[in-house]
Protein backbone atom coordinates (compact mmCIF):
# COMPACT_ATOMS: atom_id res chain seq x y z
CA UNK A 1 17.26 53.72 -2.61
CA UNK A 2 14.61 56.27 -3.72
CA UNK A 3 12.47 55.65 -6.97
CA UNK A 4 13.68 56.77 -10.33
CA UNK A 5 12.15 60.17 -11.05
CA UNK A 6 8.90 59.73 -13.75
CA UNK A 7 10.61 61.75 -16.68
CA UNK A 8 13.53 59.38 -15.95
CA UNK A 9 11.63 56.86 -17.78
CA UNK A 10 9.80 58.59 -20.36
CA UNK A 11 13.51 60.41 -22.44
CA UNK A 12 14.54 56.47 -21.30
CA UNK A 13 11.92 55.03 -23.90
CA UNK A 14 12.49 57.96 -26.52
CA UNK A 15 15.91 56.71 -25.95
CA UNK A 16 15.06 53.02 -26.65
CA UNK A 17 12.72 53.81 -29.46
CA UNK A 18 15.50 55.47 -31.67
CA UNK A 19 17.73 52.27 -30.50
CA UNK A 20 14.83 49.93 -32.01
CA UNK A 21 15.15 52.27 -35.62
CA UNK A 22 18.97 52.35 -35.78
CA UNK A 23 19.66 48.67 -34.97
CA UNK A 24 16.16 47.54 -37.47
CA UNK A 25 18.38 49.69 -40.66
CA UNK A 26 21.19 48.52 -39.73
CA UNK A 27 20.50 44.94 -39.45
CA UNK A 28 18.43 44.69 -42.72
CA UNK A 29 20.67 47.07 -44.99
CA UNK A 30 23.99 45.48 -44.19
CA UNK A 31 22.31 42.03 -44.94
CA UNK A 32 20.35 43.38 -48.05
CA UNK A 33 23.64 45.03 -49.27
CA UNK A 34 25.52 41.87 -49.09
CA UNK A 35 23.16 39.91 -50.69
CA UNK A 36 22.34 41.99 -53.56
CA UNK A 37 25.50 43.29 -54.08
CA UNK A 38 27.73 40.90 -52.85
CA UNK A 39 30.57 42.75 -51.27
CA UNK A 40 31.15 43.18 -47.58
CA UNK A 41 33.27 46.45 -48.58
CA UNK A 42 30.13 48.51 -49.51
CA UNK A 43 28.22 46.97 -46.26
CA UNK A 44 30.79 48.06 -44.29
CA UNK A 45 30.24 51.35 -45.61
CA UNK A 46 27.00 51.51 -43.73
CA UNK A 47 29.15 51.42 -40.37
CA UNK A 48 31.89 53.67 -41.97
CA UNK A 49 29.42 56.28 -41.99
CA UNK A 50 27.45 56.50 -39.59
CA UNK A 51 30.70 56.13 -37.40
CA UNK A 52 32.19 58.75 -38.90
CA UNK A 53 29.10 60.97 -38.61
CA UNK A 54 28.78 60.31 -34.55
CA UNK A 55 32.56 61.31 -34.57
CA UNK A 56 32.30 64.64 -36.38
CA UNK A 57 28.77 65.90 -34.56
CA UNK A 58 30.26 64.54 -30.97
CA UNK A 59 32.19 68.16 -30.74
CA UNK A 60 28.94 70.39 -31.37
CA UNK A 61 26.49 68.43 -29.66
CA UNK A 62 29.05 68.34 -26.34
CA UNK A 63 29.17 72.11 -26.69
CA UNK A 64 24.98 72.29 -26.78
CA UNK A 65 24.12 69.93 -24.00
CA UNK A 66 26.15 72.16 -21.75
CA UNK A 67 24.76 75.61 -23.38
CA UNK A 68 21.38 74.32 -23.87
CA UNK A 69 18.33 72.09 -22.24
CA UNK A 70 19.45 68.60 -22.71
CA UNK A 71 15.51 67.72 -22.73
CA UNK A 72 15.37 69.73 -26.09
CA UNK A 73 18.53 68.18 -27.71
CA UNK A 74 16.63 64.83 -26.83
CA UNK A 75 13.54 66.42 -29.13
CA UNK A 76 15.78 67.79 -31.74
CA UNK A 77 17.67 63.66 -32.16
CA UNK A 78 13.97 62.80 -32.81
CA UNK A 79 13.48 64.92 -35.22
CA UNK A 80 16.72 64.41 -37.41
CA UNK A 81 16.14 60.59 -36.99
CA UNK A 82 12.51 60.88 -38.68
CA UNK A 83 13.89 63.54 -41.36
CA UNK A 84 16.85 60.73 -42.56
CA UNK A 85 14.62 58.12 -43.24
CA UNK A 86 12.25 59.95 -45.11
CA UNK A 87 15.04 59.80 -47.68
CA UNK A 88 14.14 55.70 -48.36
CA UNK A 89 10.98 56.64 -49.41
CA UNK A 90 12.68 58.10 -52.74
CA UNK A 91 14.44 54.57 -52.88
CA UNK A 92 16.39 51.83 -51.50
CA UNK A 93 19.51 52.66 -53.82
CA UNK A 94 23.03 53.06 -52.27
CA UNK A 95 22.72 56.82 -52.02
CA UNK A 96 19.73 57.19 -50.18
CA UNK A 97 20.91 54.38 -47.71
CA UNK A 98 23.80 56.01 -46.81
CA UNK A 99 22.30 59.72 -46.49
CA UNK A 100 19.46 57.51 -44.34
CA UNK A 101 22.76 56.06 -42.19
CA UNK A 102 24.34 59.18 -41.48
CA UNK A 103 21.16 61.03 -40.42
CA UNK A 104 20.19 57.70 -38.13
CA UNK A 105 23.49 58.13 -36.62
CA UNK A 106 23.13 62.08 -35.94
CA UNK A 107 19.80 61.43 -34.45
CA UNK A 108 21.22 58.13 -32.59
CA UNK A 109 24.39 60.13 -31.32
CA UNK A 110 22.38 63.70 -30.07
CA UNK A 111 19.86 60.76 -28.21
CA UNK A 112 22.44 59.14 -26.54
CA UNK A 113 24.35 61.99 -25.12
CA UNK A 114 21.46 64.12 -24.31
CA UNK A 115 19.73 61.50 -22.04
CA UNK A 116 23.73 61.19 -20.39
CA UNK A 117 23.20 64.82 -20.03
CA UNK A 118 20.09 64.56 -18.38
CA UNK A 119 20.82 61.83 -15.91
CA UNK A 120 23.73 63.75 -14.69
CA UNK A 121 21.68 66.81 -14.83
CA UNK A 122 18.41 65.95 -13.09
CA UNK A 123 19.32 62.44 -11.26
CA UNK A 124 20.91 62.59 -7.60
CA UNK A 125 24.03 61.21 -7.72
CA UNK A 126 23.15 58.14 -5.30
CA UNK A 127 20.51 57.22 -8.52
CA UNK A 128 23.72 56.95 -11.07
CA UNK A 129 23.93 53.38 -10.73
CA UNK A 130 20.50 52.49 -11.18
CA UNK A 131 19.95 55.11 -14.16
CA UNK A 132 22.93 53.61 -15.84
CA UNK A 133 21.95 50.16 -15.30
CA UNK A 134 18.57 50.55 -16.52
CA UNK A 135 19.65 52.67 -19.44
CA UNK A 136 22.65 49.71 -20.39
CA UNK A 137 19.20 47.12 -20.02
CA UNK A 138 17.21 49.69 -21.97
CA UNK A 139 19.40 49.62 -24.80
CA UNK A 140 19.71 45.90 -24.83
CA UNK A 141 16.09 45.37 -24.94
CA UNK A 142 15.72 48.36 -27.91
CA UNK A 143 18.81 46.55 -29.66
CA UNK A 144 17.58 42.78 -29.61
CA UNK A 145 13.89 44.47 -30.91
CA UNK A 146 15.34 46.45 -33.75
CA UNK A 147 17.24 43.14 -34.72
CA UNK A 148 14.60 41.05 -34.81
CA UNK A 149 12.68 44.11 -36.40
CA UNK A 150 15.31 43.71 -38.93
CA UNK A 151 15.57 40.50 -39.32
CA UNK A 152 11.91 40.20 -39.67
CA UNK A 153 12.04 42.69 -42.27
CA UNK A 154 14.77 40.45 -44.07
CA UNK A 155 12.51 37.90 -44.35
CA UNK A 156 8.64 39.46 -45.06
CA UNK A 157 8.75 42.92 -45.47
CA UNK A 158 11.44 44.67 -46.64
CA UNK A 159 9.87 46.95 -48.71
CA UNK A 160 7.58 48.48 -45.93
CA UNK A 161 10.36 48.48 -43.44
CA UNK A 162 10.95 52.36 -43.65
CA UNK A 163 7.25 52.87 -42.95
CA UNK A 164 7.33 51.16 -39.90
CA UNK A 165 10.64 53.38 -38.57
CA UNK A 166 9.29 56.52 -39.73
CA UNK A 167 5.75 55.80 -37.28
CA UNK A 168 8.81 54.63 -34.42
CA UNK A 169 10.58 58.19 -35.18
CA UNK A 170 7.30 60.19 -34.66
CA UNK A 171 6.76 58.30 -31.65
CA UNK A 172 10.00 58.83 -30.21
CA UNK A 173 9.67 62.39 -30.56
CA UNK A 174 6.07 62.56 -29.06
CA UNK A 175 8.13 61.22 -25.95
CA UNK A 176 11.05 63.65 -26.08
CA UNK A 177 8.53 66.51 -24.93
CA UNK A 178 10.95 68.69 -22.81
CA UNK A 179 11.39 69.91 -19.19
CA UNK A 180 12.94 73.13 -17.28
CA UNK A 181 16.08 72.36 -16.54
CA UNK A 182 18.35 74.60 -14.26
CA UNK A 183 21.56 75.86 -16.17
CA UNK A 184 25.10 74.17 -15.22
CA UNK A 185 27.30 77.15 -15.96
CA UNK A 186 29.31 78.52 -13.39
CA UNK A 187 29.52 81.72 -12.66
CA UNK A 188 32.37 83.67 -14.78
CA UNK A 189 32.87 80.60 -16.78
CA UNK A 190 34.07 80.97 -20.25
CA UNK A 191 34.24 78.55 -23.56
CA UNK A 192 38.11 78.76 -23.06
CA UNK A 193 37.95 77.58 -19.39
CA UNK A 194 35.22 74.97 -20.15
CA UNK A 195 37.46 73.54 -22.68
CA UNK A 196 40.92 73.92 -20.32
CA UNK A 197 38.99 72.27 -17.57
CA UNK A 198 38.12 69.40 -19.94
CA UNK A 199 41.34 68.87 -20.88
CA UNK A 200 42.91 68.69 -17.81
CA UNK A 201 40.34 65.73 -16.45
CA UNK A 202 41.28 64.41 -20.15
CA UNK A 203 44.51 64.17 -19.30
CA UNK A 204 44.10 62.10 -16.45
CA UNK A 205 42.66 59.32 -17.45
CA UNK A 206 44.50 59.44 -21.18
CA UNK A 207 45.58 56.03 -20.60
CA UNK A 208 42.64 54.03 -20.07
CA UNK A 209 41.24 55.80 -23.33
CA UNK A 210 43.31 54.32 -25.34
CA UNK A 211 43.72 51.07 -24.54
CA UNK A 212 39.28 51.47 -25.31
CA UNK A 213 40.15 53.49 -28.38
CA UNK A 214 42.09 50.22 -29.50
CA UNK A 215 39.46 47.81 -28.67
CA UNK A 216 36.61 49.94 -29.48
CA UNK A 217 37.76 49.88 -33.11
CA UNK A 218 38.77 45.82 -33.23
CA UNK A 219 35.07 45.58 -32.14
CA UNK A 220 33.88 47.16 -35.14
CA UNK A 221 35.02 44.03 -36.37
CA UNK A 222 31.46 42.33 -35.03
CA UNK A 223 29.24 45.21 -37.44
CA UNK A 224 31.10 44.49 -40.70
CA UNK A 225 31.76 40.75 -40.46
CA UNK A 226 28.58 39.28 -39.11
CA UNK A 227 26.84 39.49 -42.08
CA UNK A 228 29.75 38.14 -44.23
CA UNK A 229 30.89 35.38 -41.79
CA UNK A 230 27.25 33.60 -41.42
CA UNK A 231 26.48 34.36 -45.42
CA UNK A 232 29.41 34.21 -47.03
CA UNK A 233 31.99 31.62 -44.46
CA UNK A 234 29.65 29.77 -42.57
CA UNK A 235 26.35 29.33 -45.92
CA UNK A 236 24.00 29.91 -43.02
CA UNK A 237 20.68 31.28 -43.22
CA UNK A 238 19.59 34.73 -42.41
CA UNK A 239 17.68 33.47 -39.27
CA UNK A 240 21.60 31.84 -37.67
CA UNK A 241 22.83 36.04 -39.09
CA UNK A 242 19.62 37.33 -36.97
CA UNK A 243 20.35 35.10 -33.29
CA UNK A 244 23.76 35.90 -33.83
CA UNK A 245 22.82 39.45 -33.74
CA UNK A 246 20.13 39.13 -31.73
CA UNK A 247 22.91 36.99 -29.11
CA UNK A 248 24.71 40.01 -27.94
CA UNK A 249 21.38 42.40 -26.63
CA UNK A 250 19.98 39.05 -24.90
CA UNK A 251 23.93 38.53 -23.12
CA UNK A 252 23.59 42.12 -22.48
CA UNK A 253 19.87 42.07 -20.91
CA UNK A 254 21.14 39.63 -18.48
CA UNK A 255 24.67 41.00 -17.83
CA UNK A 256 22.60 44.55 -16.87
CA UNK A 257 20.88 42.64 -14.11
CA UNK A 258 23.80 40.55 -13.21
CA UNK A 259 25.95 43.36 -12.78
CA UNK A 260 23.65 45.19 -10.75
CA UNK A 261 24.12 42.16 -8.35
CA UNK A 262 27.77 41.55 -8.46
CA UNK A 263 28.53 45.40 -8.47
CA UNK A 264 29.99 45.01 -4.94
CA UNK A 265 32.24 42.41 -6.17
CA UNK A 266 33.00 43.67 -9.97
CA UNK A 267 33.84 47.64 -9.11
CA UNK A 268 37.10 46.66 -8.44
CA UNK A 269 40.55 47.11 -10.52
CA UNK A 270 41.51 43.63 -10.79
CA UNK A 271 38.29 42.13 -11.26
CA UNK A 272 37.49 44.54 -14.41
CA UNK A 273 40.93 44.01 -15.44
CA UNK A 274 40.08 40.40 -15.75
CA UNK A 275 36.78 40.44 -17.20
CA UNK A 276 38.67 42.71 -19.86
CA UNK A 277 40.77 40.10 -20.94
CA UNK A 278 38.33 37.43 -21.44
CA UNK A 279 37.30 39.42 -25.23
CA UNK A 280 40.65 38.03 -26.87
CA UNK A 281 39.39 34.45 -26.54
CA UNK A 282 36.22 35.07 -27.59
CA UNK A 283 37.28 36.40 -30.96
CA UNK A 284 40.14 33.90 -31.48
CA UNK A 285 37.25 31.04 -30.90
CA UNK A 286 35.16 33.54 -33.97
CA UNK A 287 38.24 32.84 -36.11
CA UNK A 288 37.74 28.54 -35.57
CA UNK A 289 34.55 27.57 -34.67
CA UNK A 290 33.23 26.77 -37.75
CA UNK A 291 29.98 26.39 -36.47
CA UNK A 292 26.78 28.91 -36.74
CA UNK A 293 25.34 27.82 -33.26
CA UNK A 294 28.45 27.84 -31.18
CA UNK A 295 29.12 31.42 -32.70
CA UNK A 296 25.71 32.49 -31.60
CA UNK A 297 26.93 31.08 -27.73
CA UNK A 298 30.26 33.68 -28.65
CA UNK A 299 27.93 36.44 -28.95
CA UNK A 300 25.81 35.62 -25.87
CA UNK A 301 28.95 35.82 -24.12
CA UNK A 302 30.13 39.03 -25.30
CA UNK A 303 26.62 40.43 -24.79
CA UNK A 304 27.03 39.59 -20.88
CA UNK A 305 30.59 40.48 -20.31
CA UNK A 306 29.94 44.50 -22.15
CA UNK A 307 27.64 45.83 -19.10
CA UNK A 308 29.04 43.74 -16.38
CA UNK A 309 31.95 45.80 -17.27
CA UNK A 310 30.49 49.13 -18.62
CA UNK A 311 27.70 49.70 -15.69
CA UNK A 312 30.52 50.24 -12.90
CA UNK A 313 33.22 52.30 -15.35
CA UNK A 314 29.96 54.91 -16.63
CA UNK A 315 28.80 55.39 -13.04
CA UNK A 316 32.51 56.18 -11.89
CA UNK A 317 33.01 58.18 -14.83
CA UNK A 318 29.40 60.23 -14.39
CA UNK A 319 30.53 61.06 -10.36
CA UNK A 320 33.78 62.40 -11.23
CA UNK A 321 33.14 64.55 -14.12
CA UNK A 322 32.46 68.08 -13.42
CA UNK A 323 28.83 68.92 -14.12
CA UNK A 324 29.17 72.41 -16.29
CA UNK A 325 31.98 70.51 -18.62
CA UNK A 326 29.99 67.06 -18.60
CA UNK A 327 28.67 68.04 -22.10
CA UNK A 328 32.56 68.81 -23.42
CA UNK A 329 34.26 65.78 -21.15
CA UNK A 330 31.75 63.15 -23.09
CA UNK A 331 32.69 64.63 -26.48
CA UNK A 332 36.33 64.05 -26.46
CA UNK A 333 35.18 60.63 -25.07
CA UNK A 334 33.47 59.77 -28.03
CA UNK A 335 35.77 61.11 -30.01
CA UNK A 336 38.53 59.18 -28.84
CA UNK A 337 36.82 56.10 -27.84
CA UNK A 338 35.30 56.26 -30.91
CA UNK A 339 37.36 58.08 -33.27
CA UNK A 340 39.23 54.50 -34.44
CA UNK A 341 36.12 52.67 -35.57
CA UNK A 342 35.50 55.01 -38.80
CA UNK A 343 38.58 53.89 -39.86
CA UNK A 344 39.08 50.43 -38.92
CA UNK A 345 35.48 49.70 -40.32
CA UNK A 346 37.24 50.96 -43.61
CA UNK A 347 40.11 48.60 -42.88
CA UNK A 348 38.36 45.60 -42.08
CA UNK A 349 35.90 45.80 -45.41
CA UNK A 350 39.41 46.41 -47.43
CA UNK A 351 40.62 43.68 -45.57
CA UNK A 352 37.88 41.63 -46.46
CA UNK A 353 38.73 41.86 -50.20
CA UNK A 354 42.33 39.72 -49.31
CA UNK A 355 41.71 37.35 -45.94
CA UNK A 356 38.83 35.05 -45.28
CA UNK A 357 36.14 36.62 -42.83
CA UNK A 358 37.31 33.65 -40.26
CA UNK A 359 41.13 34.48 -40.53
CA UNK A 360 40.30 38.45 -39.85
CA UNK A 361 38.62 37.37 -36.46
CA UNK A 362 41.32 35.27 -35.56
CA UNK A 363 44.11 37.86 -36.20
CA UNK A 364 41.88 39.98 -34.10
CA UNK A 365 41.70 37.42 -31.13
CA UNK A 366 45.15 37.86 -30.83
CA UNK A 367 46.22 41.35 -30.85
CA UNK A 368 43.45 42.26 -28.63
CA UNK A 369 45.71 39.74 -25.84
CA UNK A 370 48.30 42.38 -24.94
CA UNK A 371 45.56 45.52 -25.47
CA UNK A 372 43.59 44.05 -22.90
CA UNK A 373 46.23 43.31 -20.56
CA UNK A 374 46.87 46.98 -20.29
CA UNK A 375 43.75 47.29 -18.15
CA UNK A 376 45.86 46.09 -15.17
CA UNK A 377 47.63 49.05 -15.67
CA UNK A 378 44.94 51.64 -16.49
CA UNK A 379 41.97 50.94 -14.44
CA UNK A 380 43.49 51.72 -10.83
CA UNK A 381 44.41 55.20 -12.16
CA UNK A 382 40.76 55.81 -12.76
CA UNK A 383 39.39 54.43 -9.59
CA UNK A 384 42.26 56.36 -7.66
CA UNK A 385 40.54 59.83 -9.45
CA UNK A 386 37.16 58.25 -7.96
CA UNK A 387 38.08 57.70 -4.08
CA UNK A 388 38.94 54.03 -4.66
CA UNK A 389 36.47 50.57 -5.15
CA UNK A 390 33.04 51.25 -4.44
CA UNK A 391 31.33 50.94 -1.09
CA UNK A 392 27.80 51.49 -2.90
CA UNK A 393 25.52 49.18 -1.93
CA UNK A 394 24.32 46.74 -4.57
CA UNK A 395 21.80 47.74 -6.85
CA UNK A 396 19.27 45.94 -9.03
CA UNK A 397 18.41 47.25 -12.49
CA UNK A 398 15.16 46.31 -11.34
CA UNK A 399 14.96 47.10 -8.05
């Protein structure tokens, strides 16, 4: 297996630097909110919005990356990012947070699909697993340092904590300088065929999108709970809130290696379908434990189940679609695989007001039992769109 190309690495640390800001506002805000403030409902909020603001940009920014330079997208994320947090220097009222949220998330969203765009775009396709497995690490890594970042800030200095992301912002876009990069319009192709041609692959793997579309949004439950469960259920401190969070990007570190191991044995149907269904018990034991540390175990777990399933279904996804609709074919991805956690973040913080925190999780637990069963279903119609199971050799994030 060849080396990654250099620029690989250098959008892949832009990439991880606007990770670190997102995940260090996110984790001190929703914390700050809920202790000053004492609701979970205008927490929430935070997620609400930036949710919904990834949502309603996926559409435009899908139709740029395959119009435009992905490279330059990358630069433009940067520059949005640095521009929303500028607003916290006018305050840390509820206002300026928010505006702050939805800009992060703009900047967060254009990043993340842009340096898609430019794996598909400039990577061989033989590289796909590696890129996506050291991206998945990558954002582990940037995750677990903006929540420590955040926590860190909870505890010392909170009130210099938009300095520090504004210098991360400025650096991030100091390593989004762009490239040349080779157009990936056909010939004769039109806006109306891009988007027929999108549709149709949509089409085909409709199923599988919802059952994530479901689970996607029950996970939202993790973002506006946390903070409530370990401050408000649990009376733990902020440092049990901050390894809890900190949990799932250290499961997810080592389930990005680990998967690059077992990919042989985990690109398979059945075996995903499996590894699907272990999420229901790991919220139902969120609804009982009672315990701060054994929660913190829950999270590792998640953290190491999400890429040893995501690496293999992003790398089969990435071969199949068509490069001059990859832009489009992403969007309505997001959208739908997205598109219920605006609203169930709403839900859940309104839900908040009436059930215990615990009892939420629990009711969770179990619906997601049948959801994820569906994968048995679902998953062999995607592989049979990608040739069948892999025959890829296994690859090492590392190596």
């Amino acid at each position: 297996m060849a080396e990654l190309r250099n620029f690989y690495y250098r959008y892949l640390g832009s990439r991880m630097i606007i990770s670190v800001i997102f995940n260090a506002f996110q984790v001190f805000f929703l914390w700050r909110i809920v202790e000053q403030y004492h609701s979970v409902f205008l927490a929430g909020l935070i997620a609400t919005i930036s949710l919904a603001v990834s949502i309603v940009s996926s559409i435009p920014i899908g139709h740029l990356i395959d119009r435009m330079n992905s490279t330059l997208i990358s630069l433009i994320s940067s520059v949005a990012s640095t521009a929303g947090l500028i607003f916290l220097a006018f305050g840390s009222q509820l206002p300026f947070i928010y505006i702050t949220a939805g800009f992060l998330s703009l900047g967060f969203t254009m990043k993340g699909d842009s340096f898609s765009a430019i794996m598909k775009k400039h990577l061989p396709e033989d590289q796909f697993l590696k890129g996506n497995s050291l991206s998945q690490a990558g954002s582990f890594v940037s995750t677990l340092i903006g929540t420590v970042l955040g926590g860190l800030a909870i505890l010392y200095f909170g009130n210099q904590l938009y300095l520090i992301l504004i210098a991360l912002a400025v650096a991030s876009a100091i390593t989004s300088a762009p490239i040349a990069e080779a157009s990936s319009r056909e010939s004769g192709s039109s806006a109306a065929k891009e988007l027929a041609s999108s549709i149709s692959f949509y089409r085909k793997i409709l199923g599988l999108v919802v059952v994530a579309f479901i689970l996607n949004g029950l996970f939202e439950s993790l973002d506006v709970y946390s903070s409530g469960l370990f401050h408000l259920i649990l009376r733990a401190s902020p440092l049990y809130y901050t390894a809890f969070i900190a949990s799932i990007p250290i499961g997810g570190i080592f389930g990005s290696w680990l998967s690059g191991k077992l990919n042989k044995r985990v690109d398979k149907p059945l075996a995903l379908s499996l590894l699907v269904l272990c999420y229901a018990p790991i919220f139902i034991l969120l609804g009982i434990s009672g315990s701060a540390i054994f929660d913190v175990g829950l999270g590792l777990s998640v953290g190491i189940l999400l890429p040893v399933i995501n690496i293999p279904l992003q790398t089969r996804i990435m071969k199949i679609i068509p490069r001059n609709i990859y832009g489009k074919v992403m969007a309505f991805l997001r959208i739908f695989l997205g598109g219920s956690t605006p609203a169930m973040a709403a839900v859940l913080s309104f839900a908040s007001i009436f059930l215990r925190v615990d009892t939420i999780f629990l009711y969770i637990g179990f619906i997601m039992l049948p959801v994820t069963a569906l994968s048995f279903l679902m998953l062999p119609k995607l592989f049979a769109l990608g040739g069948g199971e892999s025959t890829d050799a296994t690859i090492s994030p590392t190596g």
